[in-house]
N, C-alpha and C. Protein backbone atom coordinates (compact mmCIF):
# COMPACT_ATOMS: atom_id res chain seq x y z
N UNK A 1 20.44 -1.66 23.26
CA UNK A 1 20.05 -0.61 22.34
C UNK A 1 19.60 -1.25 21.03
N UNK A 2 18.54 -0.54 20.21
CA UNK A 2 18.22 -1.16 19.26
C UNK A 2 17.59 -0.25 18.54
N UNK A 3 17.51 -0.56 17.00
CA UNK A 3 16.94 0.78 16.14
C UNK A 3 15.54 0.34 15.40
N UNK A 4 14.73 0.65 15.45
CA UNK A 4 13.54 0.32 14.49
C UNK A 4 12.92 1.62 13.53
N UNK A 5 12.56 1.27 12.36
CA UNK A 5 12.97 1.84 11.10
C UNK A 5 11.20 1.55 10.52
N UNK A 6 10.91 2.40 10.17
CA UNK A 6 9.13 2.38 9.77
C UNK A 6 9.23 2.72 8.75
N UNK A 7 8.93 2.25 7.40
CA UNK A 7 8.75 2.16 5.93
C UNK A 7 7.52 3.53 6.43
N UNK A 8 6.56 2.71 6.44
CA UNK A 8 5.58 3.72 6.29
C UNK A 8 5.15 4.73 6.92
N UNK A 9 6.21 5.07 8.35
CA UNK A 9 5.85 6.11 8.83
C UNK A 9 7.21 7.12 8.27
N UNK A 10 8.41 6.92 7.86
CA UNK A 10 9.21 7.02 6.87
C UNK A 10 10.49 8.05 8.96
N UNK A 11 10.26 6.99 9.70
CA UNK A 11 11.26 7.15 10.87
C UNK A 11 11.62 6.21 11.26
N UNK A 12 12.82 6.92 11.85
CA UNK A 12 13.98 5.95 12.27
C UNK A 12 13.70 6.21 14.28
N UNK A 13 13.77 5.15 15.02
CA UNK A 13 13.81 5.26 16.13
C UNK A 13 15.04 4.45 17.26
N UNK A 14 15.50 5.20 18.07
CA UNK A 14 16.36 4.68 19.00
C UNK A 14 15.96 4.24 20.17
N UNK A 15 16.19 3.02 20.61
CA UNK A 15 15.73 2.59 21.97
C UNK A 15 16.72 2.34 22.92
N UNK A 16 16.49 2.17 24.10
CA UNK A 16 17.82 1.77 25.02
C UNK A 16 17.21 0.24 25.40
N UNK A 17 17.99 -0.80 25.99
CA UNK A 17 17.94 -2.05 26.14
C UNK A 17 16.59 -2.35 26.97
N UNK A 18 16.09 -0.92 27.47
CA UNK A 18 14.55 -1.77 28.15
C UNK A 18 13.69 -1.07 27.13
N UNK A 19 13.64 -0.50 25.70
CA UNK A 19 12.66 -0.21 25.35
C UNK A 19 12.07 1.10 25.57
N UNK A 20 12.92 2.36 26.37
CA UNK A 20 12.29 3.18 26.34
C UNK A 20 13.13 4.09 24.92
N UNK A 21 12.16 5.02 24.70
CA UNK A 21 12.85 5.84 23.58
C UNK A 21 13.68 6.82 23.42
N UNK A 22 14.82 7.11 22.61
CA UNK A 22 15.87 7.85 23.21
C UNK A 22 15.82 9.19 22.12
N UNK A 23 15.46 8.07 21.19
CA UNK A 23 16.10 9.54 19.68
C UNK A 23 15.15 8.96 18.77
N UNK A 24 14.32 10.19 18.03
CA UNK A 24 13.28 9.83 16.91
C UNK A 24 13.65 10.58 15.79
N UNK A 25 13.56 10.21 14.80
CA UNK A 25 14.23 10.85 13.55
C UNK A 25 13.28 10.54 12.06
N UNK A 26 13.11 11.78 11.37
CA UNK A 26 12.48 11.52 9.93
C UNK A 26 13.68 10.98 9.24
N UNK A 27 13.39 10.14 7.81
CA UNK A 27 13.89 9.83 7.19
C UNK A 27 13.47 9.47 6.09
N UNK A 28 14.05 9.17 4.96
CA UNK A 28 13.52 8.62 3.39
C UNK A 28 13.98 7.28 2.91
N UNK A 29 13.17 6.20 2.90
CA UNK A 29 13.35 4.86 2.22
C UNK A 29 13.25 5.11 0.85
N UNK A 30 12.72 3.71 -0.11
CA UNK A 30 13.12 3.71 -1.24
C UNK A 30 11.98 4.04 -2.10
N UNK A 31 12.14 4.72 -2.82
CA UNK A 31 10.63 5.14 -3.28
C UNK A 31 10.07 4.48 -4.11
N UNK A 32 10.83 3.17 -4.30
CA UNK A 32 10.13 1.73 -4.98
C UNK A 32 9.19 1.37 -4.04
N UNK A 33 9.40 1.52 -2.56
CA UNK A 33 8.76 0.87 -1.40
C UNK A 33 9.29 -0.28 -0.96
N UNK A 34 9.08 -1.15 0.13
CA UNK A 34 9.70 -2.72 0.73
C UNK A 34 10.06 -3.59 -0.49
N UNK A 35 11.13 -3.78 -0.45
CA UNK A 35 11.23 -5.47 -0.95
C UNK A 35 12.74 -6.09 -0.62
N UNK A 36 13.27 -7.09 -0.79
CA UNK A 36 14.40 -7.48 -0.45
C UNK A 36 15.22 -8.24 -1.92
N UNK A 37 14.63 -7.73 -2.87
CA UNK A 37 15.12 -8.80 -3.83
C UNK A 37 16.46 -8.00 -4.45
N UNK A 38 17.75 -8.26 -4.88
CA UNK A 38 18.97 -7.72 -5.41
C UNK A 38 18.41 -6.90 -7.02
N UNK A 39 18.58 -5.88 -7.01
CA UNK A 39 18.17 -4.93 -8.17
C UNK A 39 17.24 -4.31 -7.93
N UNK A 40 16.01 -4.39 -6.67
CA UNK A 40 14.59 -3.91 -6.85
C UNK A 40 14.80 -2.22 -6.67
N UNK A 41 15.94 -1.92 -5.89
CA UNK A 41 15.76 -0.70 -5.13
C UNK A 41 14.97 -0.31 -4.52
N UNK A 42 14.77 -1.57 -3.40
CA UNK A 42 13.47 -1.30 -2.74
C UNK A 42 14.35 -1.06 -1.19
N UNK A 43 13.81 -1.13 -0.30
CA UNK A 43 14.35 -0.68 0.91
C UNK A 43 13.94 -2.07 1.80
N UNK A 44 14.93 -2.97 2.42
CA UNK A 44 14.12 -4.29 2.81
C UNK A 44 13.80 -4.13 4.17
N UNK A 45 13.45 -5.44 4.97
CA UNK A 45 12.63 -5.19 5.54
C UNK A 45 13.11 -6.13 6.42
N UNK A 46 12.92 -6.53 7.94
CA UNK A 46 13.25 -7.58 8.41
C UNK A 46 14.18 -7.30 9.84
N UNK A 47 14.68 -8.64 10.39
CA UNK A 47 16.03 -8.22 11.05
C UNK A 47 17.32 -7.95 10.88
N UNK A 48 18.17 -6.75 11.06
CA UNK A 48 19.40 -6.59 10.58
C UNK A 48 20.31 -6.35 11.38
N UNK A 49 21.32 -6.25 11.51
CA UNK A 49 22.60 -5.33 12.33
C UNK A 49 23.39 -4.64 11.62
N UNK A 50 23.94 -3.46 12.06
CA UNK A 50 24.76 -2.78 11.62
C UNK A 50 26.14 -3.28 11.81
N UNK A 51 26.19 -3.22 10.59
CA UNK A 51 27.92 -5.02 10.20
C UNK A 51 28.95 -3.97 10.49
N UNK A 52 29.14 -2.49 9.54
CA UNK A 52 30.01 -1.73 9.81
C UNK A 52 29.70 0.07 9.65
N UNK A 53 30.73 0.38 10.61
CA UNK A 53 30.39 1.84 10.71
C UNK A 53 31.81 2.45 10.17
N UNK A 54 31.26 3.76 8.97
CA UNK A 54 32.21 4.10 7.85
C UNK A 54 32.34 5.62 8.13
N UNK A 55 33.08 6.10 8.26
CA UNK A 55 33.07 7.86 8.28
C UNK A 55 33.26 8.46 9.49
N UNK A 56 33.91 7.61 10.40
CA UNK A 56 34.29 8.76 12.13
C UNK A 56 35.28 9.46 11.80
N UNK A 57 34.59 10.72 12.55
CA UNK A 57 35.82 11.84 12.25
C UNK A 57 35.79 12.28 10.79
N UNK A 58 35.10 12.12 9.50
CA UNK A 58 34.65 12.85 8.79
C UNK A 58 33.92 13.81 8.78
N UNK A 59 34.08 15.19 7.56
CA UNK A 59 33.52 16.41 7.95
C UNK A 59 32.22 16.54 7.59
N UNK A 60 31.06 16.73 8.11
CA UNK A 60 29.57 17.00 7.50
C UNK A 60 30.14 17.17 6.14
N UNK A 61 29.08 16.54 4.99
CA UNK A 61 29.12 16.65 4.06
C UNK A 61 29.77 15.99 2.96
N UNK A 62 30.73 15.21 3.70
CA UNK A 62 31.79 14.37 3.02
C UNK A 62 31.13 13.30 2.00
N UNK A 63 32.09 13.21 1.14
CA UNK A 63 31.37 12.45 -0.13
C UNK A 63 31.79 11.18 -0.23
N UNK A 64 30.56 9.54 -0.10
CA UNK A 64 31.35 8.64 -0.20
C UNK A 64 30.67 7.91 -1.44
N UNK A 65 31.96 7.22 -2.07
CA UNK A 65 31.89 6.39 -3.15
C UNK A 65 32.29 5.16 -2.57
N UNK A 66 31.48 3.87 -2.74
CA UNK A 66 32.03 2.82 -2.44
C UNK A 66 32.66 2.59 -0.73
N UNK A 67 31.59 3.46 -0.42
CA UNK A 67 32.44 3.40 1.53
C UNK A 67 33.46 3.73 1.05
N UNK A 68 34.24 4.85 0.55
CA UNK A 68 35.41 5.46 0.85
C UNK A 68 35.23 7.37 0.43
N UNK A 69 35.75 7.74 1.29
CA UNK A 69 35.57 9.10 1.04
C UNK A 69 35.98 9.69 -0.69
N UNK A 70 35.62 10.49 -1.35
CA UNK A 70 36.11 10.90 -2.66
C UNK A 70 36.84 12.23 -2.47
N UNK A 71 37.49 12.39 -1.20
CA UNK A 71 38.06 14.25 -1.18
C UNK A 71 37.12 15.36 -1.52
N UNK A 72 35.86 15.08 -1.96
CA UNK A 72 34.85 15.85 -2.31
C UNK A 72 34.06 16.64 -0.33
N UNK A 73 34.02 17.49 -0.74
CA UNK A 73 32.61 18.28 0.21
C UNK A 73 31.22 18.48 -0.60
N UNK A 74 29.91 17.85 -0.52
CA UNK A 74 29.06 18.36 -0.83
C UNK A 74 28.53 19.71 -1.12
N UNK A 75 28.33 20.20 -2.53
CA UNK A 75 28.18 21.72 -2.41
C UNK A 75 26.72 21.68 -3.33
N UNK A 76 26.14 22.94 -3.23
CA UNK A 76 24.84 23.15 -4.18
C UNK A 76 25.70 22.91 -5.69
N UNK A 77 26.50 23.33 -6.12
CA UNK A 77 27.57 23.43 -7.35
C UNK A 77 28.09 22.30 -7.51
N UNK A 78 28.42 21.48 -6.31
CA UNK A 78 28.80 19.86 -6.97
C UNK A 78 27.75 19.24 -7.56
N UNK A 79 26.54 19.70 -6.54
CA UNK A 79 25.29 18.35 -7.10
C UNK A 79 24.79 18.91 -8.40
N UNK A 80 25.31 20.22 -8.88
CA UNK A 80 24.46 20.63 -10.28
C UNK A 80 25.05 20.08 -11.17
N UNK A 81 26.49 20.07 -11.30
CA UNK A 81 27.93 19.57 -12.24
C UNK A 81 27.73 17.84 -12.24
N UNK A 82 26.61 17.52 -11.03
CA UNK A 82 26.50 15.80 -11.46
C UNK A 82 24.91 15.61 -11.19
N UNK A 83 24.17 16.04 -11.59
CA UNK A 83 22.33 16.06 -11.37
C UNK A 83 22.29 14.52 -11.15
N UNK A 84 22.48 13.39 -11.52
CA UNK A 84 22.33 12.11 -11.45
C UNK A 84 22.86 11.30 -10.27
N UNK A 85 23.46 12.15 -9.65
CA UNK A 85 24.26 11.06 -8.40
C UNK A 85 23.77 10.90 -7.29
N UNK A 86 23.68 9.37 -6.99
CA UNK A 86 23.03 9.37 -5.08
C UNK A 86 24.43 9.47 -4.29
N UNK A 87 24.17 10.70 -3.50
CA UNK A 87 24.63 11.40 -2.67
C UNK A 87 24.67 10.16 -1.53
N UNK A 88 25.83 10.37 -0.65
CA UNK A 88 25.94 9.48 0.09
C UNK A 88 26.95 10.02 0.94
N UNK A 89 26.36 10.91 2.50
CA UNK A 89 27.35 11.33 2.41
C UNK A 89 27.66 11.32 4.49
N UNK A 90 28.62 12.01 4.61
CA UNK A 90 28.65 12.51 6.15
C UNK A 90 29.62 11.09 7.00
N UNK A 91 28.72 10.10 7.25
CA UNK A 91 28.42 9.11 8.09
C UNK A 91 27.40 7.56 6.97
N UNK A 92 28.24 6.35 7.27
CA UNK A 92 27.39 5.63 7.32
C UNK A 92 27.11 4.52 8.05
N UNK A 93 26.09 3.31 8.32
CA UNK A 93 25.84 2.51 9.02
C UNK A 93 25.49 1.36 8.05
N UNK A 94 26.52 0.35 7.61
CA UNK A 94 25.88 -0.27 6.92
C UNK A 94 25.51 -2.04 7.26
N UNK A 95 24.27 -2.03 6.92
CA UNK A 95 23.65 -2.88 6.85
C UNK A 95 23.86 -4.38 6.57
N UNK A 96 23.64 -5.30 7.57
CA UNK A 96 23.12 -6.66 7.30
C UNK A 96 22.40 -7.35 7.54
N UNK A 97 21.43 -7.96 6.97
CA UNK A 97 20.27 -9.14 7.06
C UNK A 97 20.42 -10.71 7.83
N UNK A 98 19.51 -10.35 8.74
CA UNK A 98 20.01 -11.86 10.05
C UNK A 98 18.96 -13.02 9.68
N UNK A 99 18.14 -12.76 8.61
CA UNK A 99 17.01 -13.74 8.01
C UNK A 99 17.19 -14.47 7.05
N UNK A 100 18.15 -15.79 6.78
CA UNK A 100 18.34 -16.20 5.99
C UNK A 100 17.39 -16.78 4.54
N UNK A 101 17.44 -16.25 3.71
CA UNK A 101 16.34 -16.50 2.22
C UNK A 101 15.08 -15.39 2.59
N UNK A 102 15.32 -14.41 3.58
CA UNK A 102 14.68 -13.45 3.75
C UNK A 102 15.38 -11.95 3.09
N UNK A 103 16.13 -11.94 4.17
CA UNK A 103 17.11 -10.39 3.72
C UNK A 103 18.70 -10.94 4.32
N UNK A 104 19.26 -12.18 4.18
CA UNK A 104 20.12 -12.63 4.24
C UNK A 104 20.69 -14.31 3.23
N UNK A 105 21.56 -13.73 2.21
CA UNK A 105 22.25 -14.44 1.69
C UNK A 105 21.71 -14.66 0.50
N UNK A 106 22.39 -15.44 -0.89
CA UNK A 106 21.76 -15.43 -2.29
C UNK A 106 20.93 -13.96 -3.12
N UNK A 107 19.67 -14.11 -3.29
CA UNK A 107 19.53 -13.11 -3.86
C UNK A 107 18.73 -11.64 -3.21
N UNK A 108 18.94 -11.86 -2.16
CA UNK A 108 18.11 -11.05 -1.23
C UNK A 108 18.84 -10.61 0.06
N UNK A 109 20.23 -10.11 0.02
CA UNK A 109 21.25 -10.28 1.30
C UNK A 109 21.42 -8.84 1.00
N UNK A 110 20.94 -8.49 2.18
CA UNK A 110 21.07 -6.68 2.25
C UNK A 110 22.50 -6.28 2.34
N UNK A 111 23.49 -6.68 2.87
CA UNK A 111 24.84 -6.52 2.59
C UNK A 111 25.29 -6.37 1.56
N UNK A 112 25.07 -7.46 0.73
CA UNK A 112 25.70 -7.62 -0.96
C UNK A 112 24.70 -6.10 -1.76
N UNK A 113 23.61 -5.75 -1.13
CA UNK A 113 22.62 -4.72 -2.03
C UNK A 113 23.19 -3.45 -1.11
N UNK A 114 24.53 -3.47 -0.41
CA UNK A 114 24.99 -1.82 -0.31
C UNK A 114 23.83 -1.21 0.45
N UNK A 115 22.73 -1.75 1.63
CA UNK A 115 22.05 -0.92 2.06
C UNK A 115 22.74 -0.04 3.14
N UNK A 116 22.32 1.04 3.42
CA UNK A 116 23.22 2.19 4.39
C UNK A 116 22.11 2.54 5.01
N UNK A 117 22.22 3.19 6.52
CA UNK A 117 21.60 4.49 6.70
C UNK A 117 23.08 5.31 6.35
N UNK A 118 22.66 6.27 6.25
CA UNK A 118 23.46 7.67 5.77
C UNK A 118 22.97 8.60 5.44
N UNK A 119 24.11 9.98 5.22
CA UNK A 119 23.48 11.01 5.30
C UNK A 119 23.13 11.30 4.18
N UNK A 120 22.62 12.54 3.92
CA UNK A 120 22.22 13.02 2.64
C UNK A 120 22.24 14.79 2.37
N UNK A 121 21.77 14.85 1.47
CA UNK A 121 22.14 16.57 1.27
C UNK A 121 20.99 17.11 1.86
N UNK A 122 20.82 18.07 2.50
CA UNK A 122 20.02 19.02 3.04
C UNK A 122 19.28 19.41 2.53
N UNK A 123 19.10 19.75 1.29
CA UNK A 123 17.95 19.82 -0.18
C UNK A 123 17.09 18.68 -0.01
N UNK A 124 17.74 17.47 0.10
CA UNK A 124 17.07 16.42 -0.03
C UNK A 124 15.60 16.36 0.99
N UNK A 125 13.82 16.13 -0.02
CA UNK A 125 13.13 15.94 1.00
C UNK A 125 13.23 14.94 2.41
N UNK A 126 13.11 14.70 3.65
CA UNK A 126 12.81 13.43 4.07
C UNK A 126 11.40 13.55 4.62
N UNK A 127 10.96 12.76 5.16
CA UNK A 127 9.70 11.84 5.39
C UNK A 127 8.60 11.40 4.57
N UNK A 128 9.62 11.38 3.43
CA UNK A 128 8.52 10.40 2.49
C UNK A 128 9.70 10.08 1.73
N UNK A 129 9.24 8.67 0.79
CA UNK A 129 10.30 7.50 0.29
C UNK A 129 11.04 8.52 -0.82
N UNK A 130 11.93 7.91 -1.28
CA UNK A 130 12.89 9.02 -2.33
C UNK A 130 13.93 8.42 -2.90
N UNK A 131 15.26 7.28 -1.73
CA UNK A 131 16.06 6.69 -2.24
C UNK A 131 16.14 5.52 -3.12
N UNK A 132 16.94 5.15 -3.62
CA UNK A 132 17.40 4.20 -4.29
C UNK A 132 17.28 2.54 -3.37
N UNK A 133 16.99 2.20 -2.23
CA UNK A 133 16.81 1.01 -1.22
C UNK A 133 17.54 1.38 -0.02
N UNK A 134 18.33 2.51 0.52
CA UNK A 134 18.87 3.34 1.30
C UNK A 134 17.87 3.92 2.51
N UNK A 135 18.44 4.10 3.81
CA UNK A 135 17.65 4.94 4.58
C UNK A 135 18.44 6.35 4.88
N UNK A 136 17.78 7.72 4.31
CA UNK A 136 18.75 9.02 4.24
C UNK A 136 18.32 9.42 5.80
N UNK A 137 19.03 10.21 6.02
CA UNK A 137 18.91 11.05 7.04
C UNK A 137 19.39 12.28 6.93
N UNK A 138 19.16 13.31 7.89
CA UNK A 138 20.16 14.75 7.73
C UNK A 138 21.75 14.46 8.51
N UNK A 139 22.42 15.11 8.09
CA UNK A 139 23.70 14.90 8.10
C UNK A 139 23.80 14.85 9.87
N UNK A 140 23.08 16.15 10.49
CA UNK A 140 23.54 16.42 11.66
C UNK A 140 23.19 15.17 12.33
N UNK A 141 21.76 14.24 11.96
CA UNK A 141 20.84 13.26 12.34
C UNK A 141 22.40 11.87 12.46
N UNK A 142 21.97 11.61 11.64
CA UNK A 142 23.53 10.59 10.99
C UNK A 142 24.72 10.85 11.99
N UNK A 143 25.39 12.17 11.97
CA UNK A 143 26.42 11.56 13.03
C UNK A 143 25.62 11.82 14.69
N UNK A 144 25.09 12.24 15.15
CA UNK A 144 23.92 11.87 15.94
C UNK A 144 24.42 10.73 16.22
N UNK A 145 23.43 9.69 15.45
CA UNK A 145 23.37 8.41 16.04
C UNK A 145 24.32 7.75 15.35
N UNK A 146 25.57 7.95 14.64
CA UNK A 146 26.28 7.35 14.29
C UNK A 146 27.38 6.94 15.93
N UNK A 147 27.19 8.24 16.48
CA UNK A 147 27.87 8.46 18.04
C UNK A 147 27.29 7.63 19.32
N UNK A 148 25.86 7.14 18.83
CA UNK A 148 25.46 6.32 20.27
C UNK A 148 25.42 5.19 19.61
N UNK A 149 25.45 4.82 18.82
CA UNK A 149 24.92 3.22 18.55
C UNK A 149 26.55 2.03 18.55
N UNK A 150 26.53 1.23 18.50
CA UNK A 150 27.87 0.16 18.26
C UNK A 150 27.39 -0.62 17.15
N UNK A 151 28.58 -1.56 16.54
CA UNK A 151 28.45 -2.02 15.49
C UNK A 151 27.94 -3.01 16.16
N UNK A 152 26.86 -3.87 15.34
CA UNK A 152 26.03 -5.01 15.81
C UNK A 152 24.92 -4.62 16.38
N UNK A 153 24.91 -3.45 16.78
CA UNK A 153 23.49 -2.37 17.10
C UNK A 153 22.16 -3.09 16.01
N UNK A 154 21.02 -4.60 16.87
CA UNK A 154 20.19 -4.66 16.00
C UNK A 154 19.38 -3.84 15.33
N UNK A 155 19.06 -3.36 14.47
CA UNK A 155 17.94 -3.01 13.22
C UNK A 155 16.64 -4.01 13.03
N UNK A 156 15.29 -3.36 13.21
CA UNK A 156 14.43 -3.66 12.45
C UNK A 156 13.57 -3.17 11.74
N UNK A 157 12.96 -3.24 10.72
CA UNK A 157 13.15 -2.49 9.20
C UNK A 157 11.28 -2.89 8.98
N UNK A 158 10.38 -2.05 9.29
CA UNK A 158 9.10 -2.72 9.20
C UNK A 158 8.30 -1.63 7.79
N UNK A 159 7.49 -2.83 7.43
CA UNK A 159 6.98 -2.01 6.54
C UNK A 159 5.43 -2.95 5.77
C-alpha cells in the first residue's frame, strides 16, 4: 500500500501493493506551495512514511495541540473565540522524510517541521493550497484512511 499526494492537483491517493487505486481524496497543501526548507510553510515534497499515527478512537472533531488532544470539540463558536488558529483536528498521520539533505534531517527534515495529514474543519476550503506546510483533509476523509493505512505506509509528495 502506498499514498501519493499531488501539490498541484491538490489530492491525496491510495494504492494497494500492485498499484491499483483504492481511495481518491481532495485536499489542501500549503499555500506557500512546495518547498522543504524549516520555516517556509511550504508543503515538501519527496519520499516519506508515515512515522506515527495520533488520534484512534478519537471523536470527529477533536482538537489537537502538539499531537495531544486539548479536551476541546471543534465548534463554529470555538473557531470564532480563536480566528487565528490552525485547526488540527480528528486524526493524524504524521510525517517523515526518507531523502536525506532533501526532506530528511538538518534543515529540511519533515518530521522536525510537524508535517501531518489531518483533519480539518468542514468550513475549511479543500482543493486548492490553504495550509500552513500540512496536508488537510475532511474529517470523515482522515479517519477513512487513517483505518486502512499502517504506520510506515510510504508517502510520495509530488509537486
Amino acid at each position: 500500500m502506498h499514498i501519493r499526494i499531488s501539490i498541484p492537483a491538490q489530492t491525496l491517493e491510495l494504492f494497494d501493493d500492485g498499484g491499483t487505486l483504492l481511495k481518491h481524496y481532495v485536499v489542501s497543501t500549503a499555500k506557500n506551495g512546495a518547498g522543504e526548507q524549516s520555516g517556509s510553510f511550504c508543503t515538501p515534497r519527496g519520499r516519506h512514511v508515515i512515522r506515527a499515527k495520533v488520534g484512534a478512537g478519537e471523536t470527529a472533531n477533536t482538537v489537537f495541540v502538539r499531537r495531544r488532544p486539548t479536551g476541546e470539540i471543534w465548534t463554529s463558536e470555538l473557531a470564532a473565540a480563536h480566528p487565528d488558529r490552525d485547526w488540527i483536528l480528528t486524526r493524524i498521520l504524521w510525517l517523515s522524510g526518507c531523502e536525506p539533505g532533501f526532506n530528511r534531517l538538518g534543515s529540511v527534515d519533515t518530521m522536525r517541521r510537524y508535517i501531518y495529514i489531518h483533519g480539518s474543519p468542514d468550513t475549511v476550503p479543500l482543493g486548492r493550497p490553504g495550509s500552513i506546510g500540512c496536508i488537510r483533509m475532511k474529517n470523515a476523509d482522515i479517519v477513512e484512511l487513517f483505518d486502512l493505512v499502517p504506520p510506515y505506509t510510504p508517502v510520495e509528495i509530488v509537486g
